[in-house]
PDB file of N, CA and C in Angstrom:
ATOM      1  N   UNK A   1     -19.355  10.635  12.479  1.00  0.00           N
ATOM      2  CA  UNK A   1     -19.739  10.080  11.184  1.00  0.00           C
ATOM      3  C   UNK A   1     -18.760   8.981  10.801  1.00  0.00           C
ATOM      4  N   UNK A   2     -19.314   7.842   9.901  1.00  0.00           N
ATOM      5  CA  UNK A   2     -18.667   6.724   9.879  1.00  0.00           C
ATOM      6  C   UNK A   2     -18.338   7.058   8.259  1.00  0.00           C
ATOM      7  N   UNK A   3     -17.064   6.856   8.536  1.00  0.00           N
ATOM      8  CA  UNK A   3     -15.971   6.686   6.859  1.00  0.00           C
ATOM      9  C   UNK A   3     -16.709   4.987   6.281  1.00  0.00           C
ATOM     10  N   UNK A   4     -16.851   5.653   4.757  1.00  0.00           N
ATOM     11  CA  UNK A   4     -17.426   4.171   4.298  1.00  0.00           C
ATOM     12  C   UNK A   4     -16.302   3.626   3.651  1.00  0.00           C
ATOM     13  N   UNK A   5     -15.866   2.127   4.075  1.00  0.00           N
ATOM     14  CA  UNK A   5     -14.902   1.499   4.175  1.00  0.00           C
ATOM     15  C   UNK A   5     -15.194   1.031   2.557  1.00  0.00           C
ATOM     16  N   UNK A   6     -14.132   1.145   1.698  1.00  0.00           N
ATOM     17  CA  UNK A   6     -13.563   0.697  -0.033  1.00  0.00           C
ATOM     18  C   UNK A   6     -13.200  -0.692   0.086  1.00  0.00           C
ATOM     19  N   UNK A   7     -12.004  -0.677   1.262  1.00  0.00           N
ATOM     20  CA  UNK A   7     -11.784  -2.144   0.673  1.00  0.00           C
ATOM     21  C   UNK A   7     -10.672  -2.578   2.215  1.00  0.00           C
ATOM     22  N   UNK A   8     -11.193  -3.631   2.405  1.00  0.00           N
ATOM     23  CA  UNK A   8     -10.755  -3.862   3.663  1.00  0.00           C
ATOM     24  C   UNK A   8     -10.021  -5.983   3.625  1.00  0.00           C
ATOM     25  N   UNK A   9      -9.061  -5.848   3.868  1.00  0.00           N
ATOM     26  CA  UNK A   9      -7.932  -7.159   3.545  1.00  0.00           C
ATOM     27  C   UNK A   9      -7.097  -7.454   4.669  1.00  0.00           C
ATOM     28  N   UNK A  10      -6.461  -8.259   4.443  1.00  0.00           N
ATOM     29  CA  UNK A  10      -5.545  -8.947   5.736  1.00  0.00           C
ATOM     30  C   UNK A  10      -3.880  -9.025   5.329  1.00  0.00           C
ATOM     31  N   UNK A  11      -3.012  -8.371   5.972  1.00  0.00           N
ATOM     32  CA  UNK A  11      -1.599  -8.505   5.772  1.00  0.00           C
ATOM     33  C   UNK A  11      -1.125  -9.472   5.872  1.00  0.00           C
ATOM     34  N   UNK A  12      -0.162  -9.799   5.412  1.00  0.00           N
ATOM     35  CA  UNK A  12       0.971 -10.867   6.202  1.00  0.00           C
ATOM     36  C   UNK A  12       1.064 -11.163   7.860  1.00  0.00           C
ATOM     37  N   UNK A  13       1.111 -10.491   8.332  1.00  0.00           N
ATOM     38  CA  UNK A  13       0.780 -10.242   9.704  1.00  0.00           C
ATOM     39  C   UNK A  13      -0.543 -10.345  11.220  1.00  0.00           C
ATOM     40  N   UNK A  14      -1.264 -10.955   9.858  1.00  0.00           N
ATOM     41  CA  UNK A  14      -2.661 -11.213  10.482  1.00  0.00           C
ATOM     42  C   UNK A  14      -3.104  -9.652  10.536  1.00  0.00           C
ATOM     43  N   UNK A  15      -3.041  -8.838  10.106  1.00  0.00           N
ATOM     44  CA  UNK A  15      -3.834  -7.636  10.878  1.00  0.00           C
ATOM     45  C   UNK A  15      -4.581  -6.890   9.854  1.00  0.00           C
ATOM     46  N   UNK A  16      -5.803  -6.507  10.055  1.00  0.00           N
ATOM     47  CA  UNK A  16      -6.837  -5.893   9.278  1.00  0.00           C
ATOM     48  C   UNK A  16      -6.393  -4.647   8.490  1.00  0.00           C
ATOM     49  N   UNK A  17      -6.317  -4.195   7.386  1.00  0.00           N
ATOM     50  CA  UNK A  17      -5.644  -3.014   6.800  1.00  0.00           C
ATOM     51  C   UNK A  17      -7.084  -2.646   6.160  1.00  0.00           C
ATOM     52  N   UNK A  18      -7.298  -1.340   6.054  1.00  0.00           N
ATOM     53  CA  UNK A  18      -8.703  -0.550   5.457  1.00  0.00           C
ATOM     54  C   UNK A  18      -8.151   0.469   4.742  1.00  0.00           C
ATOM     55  N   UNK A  19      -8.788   0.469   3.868  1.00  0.00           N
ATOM     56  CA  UNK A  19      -9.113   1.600   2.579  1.00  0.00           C
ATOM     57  C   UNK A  19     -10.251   2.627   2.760  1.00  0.00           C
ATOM     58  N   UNK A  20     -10.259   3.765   2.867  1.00  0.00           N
ATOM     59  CA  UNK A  20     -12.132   4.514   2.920  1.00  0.00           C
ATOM     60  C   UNK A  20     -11.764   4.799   1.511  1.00  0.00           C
ATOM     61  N   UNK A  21     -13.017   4.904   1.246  1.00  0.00           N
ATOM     62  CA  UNK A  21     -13.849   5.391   0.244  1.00  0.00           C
ATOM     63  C   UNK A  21     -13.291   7.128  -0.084  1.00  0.00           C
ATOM     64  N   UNK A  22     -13.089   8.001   1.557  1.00  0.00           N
ATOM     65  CA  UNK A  22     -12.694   9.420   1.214  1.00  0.00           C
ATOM     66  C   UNK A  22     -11.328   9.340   0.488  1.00  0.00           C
ATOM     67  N   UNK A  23     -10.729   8.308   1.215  1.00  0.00           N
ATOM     68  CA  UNK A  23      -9.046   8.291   1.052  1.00  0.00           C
ATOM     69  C   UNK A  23      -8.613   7.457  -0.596  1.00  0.00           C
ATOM     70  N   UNK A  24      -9.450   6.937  -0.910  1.00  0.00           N
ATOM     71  CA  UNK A  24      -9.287   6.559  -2.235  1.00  0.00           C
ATOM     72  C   UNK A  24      -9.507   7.480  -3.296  1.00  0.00           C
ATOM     73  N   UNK A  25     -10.424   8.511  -2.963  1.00  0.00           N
ATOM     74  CA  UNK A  25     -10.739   9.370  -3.701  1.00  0.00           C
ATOM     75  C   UNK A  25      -9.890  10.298  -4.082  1.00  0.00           C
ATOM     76  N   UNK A  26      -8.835  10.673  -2.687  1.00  0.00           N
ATOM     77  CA  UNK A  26      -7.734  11.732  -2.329  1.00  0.00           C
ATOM     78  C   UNK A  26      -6.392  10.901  -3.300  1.00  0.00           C
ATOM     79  N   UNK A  27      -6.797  10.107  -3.406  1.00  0.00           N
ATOM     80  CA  UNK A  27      -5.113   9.133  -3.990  1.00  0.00           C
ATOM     81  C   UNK A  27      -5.408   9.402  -5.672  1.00  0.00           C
ATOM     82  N   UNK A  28      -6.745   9.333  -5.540  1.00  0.00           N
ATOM     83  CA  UNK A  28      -6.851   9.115  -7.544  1.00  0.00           C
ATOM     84  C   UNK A  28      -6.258  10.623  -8.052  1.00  0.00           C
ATOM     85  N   UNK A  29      -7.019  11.409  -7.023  1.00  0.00           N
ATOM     86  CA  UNK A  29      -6.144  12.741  -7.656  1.00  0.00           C
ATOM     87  C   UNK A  29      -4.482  13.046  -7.540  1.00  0.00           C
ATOM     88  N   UNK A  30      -4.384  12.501  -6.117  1.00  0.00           N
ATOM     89  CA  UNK A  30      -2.699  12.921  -6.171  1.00  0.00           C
ATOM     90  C   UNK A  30      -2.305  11.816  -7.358  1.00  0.00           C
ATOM     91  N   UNK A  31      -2.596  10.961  -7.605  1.00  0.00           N
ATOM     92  CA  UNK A  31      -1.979   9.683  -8.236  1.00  0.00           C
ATOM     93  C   UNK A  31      -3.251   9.206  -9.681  1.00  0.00           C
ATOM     94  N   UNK A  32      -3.652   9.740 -10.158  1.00  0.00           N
ATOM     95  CA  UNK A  32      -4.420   9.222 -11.483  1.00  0.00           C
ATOM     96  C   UNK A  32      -4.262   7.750 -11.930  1.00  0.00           C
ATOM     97  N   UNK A  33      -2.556   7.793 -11.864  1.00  0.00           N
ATOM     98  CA  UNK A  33      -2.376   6.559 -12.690  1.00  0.00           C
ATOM     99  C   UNK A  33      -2.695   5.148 -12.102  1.00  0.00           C
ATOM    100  N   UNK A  34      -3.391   5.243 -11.189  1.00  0.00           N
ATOM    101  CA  UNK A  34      -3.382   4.325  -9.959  1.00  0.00           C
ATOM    102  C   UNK A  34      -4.897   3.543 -10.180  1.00  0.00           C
ATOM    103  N   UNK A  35      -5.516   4.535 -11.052  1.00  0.00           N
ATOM    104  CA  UNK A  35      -7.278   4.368 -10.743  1.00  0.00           C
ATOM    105  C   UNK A  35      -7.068   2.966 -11.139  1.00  0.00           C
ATOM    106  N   UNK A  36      -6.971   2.581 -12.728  1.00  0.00           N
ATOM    107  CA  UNK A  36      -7.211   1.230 -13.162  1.00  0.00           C
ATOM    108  C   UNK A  36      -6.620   0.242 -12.703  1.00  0.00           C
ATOM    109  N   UNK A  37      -5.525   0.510 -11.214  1.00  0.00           N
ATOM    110  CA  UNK A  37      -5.032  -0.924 -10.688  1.00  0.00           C
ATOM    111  C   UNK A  37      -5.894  -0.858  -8.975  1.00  0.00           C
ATOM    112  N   UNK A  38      -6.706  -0.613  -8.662  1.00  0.00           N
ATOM    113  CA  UNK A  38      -7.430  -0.795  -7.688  1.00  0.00           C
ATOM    114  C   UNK A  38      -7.511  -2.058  -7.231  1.00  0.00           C
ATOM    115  N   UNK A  39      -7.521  -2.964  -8.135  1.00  0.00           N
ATOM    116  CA  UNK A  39      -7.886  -4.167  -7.868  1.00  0.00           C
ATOM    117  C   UNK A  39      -6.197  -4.984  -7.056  1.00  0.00           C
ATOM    118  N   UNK A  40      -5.179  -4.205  -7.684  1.00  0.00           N
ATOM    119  CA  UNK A  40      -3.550  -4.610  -6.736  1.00  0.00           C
ATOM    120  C   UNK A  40      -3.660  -4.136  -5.484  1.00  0.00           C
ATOM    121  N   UNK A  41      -4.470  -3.259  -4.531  1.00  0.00           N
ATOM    122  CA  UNK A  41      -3.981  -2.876  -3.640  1.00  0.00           C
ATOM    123  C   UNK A  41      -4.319  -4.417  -2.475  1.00  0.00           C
ATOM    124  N   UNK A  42      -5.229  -4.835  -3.029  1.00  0.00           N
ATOM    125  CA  UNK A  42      -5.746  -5.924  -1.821  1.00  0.00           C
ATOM    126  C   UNK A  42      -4.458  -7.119  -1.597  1.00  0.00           C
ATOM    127  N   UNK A  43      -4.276  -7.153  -3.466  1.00  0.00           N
ATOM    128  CA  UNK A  43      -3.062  -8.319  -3.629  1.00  0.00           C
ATOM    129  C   UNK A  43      -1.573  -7.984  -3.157  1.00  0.00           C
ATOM    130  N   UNK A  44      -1.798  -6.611  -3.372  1.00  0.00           N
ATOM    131  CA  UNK A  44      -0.023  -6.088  -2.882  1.00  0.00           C
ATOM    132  C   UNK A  44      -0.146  -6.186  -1.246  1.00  0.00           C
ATOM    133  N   UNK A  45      -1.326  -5.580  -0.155  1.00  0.00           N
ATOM    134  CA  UNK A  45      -1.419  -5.953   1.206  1.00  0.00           C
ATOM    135  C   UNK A  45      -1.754  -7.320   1.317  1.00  0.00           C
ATOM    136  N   UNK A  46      -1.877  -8.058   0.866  1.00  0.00           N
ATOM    137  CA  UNK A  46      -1.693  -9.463   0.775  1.00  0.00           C
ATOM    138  C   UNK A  46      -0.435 -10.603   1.024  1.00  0.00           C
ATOM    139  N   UNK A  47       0.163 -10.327  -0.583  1.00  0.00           N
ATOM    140  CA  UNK A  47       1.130 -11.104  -0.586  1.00  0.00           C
ATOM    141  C   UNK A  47       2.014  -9.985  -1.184  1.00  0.00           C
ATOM    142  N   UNK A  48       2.361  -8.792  -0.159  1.00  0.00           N
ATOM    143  CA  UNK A  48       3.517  -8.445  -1.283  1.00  0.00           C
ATOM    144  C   UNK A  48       4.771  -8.926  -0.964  1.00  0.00           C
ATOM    145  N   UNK A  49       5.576  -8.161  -1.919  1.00  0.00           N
ATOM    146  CA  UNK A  49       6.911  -8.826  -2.159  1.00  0.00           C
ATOM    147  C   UNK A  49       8.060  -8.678  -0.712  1.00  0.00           C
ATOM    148  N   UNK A  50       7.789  -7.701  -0.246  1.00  0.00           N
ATOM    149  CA  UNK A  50       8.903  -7.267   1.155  1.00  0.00           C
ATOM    150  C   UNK A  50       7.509  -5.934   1.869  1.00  0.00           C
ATOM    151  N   UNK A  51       8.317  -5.605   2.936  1.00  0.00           N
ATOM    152  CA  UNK A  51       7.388  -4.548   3.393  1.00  0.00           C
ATOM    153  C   UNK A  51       8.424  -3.994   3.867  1.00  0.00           C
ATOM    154  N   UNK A  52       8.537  -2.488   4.104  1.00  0.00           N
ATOM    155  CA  UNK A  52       9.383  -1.718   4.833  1.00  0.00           C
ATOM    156  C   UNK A  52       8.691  -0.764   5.687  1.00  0.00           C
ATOM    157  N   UNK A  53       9.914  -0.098   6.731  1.00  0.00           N
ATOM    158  CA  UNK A  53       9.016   1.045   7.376  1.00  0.00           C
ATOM    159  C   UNK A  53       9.719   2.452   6.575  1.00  0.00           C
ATOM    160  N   UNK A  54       8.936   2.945   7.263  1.00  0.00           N
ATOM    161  CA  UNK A  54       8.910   4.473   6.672  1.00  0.00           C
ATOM    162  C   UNK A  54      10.344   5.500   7.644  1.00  0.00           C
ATOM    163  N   UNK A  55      11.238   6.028   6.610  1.00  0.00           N
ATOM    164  CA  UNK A  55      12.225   6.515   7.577  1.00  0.00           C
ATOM    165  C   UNK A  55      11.325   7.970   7.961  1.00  0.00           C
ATOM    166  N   UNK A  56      10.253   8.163   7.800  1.00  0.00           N
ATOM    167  CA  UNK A  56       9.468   9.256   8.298  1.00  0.00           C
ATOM    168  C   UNK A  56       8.651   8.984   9.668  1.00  0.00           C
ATOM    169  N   UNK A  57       8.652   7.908   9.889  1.00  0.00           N
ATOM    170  CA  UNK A  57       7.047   7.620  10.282  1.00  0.00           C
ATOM    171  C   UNK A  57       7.169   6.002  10.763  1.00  0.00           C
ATOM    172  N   UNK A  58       7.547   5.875  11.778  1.00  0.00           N
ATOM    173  CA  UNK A  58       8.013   4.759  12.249  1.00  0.00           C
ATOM    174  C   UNK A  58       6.449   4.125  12.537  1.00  0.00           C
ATOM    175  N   UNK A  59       5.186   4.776  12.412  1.00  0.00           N
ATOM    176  CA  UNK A  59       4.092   4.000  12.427  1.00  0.00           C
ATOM    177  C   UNK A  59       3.542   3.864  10.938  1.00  0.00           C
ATOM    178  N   UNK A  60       4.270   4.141   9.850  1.00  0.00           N
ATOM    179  CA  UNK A  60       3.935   3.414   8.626  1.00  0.00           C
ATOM    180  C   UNK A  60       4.864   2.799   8.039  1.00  0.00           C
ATOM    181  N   UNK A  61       4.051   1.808   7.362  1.00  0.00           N
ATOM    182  CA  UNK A  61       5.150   0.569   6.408  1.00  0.00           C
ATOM    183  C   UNK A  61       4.494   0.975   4.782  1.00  0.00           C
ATOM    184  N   UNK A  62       6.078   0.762   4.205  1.00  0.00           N
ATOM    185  CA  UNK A  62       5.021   0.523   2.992  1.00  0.00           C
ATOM    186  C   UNK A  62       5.350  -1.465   2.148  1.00  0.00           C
ATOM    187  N   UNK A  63       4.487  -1.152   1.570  1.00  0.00           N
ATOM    188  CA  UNK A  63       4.281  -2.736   1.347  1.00  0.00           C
ATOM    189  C   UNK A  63       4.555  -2.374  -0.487  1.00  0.00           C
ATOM    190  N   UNK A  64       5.840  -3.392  -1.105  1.00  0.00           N
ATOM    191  CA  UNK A  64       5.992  -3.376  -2.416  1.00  0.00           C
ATOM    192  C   UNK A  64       5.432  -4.797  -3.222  1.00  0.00           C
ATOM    193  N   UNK A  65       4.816  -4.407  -4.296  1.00  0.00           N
ATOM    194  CA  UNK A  65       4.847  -5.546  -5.034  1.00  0.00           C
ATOM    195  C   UNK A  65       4.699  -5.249  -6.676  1.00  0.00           C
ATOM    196  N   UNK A  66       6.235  -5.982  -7.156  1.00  0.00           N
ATOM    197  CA  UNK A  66       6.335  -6.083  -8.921  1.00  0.00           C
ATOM    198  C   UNK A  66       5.461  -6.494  -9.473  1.00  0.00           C
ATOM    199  N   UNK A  67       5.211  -5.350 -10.450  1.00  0.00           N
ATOM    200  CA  UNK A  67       3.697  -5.799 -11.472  1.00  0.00           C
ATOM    201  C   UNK A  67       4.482  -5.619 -12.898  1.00  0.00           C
ATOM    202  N   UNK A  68       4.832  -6.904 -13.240  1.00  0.00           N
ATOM    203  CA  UNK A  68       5.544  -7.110 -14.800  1.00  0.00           C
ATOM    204  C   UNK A  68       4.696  -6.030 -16.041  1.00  0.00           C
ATOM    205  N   UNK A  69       3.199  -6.399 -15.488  1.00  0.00           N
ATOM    206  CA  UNK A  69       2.681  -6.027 -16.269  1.00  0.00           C
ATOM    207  C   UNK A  69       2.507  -4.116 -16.267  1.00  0.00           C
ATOM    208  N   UNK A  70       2.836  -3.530 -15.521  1.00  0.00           N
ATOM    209  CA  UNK A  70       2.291  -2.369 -15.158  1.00  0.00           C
ATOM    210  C   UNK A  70       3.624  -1.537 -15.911  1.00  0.00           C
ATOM    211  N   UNK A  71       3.645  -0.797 -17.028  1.00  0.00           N
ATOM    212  CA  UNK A  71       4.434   0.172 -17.266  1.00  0.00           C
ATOM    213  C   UNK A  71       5.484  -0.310 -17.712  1.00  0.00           C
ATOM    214  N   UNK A  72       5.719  -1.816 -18.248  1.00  0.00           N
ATOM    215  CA  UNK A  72       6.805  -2.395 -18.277  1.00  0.00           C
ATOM    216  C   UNK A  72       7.399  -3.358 -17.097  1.00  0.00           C
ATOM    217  N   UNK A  73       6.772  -2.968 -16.312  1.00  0.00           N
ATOM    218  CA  UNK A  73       7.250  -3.436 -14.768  1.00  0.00           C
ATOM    219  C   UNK A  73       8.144  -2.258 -14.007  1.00  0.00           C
ATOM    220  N   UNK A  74       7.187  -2.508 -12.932  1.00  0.00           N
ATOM    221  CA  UNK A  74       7.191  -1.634 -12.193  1.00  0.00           C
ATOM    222  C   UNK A  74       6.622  -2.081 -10.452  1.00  0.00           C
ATOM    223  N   UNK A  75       6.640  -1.373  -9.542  1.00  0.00           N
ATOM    224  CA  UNK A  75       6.550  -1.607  -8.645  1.00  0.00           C
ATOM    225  C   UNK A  75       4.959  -0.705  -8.013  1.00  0.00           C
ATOM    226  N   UNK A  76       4.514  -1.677  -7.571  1.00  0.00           N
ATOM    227  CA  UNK A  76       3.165  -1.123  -6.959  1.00  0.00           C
ATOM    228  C   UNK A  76       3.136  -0.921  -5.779  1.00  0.00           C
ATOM    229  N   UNK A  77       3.206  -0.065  -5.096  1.00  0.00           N
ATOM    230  CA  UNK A  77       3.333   0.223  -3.627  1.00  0.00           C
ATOM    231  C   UNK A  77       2.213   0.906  -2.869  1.00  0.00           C
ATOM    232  N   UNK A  78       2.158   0.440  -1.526  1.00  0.00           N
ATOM    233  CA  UNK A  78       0.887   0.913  -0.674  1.00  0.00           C
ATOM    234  C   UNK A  78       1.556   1.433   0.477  1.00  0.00           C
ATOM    235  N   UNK A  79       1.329   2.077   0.936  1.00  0.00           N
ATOM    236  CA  UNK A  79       1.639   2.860   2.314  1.00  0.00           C
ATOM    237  C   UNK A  79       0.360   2.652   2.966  1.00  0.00           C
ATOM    238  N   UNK A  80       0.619   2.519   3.992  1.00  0.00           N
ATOM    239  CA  UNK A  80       0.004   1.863   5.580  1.00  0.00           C
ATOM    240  C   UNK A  80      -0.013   2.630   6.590  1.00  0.00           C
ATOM    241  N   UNK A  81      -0.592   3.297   7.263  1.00  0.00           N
ATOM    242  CA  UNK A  81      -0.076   3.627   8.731  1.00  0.00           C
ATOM    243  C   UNK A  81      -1.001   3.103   9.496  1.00  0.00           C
ATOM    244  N   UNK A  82      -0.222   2.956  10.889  1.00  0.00           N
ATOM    245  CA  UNK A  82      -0.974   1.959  11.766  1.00  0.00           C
ATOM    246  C   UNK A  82      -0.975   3.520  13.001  1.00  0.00           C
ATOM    247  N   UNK A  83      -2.546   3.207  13.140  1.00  0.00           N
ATOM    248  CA  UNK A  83      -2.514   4.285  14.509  1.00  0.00           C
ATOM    249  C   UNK A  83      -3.867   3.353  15.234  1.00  0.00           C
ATOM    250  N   UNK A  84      -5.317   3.855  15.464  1.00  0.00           N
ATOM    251  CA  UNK A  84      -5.997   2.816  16.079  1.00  0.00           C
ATOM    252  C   UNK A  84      -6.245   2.014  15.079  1.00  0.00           C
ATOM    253  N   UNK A  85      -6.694   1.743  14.059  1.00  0.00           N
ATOM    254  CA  UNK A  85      -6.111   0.358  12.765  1.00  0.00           C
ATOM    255  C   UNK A  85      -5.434   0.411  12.030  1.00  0.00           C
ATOM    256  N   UNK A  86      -5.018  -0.166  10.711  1.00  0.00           N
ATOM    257  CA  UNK A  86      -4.095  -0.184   9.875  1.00  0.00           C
ATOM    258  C   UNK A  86      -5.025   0.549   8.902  1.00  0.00           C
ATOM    259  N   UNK A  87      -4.471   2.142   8.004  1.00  0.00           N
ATOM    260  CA  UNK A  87      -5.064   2.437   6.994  1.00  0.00           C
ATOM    261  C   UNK A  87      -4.430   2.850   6.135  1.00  0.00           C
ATOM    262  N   UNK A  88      -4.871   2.773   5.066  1.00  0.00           N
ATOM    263  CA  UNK A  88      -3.554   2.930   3.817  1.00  0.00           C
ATOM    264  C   UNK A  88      -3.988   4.427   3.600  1.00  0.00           C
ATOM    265  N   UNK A  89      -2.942   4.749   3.333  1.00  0.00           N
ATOM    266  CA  UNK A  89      -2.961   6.491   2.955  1.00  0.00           C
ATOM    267  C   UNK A  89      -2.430   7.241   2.243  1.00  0.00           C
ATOM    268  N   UNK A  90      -1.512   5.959   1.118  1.00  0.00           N
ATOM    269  CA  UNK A  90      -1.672   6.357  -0.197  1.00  0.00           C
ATOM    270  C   UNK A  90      -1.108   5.214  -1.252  1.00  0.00           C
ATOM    271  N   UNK A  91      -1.138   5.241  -2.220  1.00  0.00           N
ATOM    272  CA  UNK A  91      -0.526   4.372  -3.258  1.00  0.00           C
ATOM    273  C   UNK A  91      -0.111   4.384  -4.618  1.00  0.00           C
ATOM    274  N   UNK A  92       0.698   3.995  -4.824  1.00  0.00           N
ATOM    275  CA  UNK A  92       1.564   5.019  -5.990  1.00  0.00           C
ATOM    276  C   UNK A  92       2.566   3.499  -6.968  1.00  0.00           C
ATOM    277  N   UNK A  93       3.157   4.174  -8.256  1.00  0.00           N
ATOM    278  CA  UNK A  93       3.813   3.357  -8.831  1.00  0.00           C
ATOM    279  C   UNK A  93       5.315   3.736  -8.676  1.00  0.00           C
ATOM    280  N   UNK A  94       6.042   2.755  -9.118  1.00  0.00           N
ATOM    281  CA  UNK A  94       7.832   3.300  -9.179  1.00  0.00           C
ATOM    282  C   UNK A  94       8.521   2.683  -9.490  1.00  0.00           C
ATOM    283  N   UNK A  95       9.663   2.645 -10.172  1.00  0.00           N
ATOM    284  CA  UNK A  95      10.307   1.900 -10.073  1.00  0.00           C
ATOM    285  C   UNK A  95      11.801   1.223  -9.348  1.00  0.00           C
ATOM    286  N   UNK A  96      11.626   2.596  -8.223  1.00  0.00           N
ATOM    287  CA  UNK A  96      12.757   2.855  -7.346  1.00  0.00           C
ATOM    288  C   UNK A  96      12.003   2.253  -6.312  1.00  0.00           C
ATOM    289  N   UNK A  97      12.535   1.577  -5.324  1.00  0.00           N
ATOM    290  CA  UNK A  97      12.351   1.079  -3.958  1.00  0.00           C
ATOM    291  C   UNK A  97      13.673   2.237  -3.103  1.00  0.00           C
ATOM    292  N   UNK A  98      12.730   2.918  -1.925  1.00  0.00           N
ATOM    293  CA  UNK A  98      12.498   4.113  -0.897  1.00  0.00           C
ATOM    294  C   UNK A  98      14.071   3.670  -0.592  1.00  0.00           C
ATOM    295  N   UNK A  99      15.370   4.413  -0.293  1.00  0.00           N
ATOM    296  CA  UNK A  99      16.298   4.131   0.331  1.00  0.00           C
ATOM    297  C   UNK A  99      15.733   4.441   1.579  1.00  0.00           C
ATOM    298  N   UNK A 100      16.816   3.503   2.792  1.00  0.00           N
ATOM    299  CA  UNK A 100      16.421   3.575   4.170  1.00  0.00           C
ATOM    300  C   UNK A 100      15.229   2.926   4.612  1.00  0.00           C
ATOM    301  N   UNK A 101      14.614   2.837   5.959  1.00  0.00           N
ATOM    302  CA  UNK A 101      14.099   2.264   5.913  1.00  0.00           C
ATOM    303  C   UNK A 101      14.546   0.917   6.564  1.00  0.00           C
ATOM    304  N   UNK A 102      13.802   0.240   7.192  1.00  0.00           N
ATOM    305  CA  UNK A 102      14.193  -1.327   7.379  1.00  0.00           C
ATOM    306  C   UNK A 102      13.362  -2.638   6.716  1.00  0.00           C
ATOM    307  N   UNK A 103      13.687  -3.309   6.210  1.00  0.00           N
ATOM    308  CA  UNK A 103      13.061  -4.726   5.488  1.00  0.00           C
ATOM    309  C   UNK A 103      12.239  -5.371   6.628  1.00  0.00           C
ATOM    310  N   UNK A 104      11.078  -5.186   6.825  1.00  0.00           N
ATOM    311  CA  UNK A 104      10.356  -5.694   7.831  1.00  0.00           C
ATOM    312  C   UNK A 104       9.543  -7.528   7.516  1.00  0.00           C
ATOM    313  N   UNK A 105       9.501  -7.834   6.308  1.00  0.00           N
ATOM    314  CA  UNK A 105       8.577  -8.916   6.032  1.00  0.00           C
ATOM    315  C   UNK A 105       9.139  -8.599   4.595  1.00  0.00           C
ATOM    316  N   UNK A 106       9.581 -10.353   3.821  1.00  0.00           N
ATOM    317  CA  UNK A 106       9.959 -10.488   2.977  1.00  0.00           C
ATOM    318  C   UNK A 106       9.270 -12.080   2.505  1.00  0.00           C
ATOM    319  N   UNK A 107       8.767 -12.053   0.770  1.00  0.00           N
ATOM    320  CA  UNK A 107       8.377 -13.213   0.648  1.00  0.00           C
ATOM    321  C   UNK A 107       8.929 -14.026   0.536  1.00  0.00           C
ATOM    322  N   UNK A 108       9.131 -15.737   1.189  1.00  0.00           N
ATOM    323  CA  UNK A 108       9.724 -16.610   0.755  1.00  0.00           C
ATOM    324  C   UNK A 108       9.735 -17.553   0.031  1.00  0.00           C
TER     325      UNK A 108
END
């Protein structure tokens, strides 16, 4: 059975990153506060601000990007893992950036 694809964009990196439809569903609950910025996840895998990897999970990055507007400002973040494509697998707010980790892609 085919996962119906939410929202599907291009990294910094040239490479296809996908959203399903199941996995968006799974994020609103772990993460509520997330529903009404749906529309950042395309812009944060886009142009975000730096990308890092995961000191868990050397096949996910997460990708940050400051949203002045969000909570005061705050940081919008997407997690990525790359296995046969790039799929995000979750996304969350913060205002802490992950210690560890390596700076993989930074905007200039």
């Amino acid at each position: 059975m085919k996962e119906e694809l939410f929202v599907k964009t291009i990294n910094p990196f040239d490479e296809e990153v996908i959203l399903t439809k199941a996995t968006w569903e799974n994020i609103i609950i772990k993460h509520p506060e997330v529903i009404k910025y749906l529309h950042k996840i395309e812009r944060t895998i886009n142009l975000p601000d730096f990308i890092k990897t995961s000191v868990y999970d050397i096949r996910t990055k997460l990708y940050y990007r400051y949203q002045p507007e969000i909570l005061n400002g705050k940081y919008f973040v997407v997690v990525v893992k790359s296995a046969d494509k790039n799929f995000i697998s979750t996304t969350y707010i913060t205002n802490e950036i992950i210690k560890g980790g390596k700076i993989i892609w930074k905007k200039q």
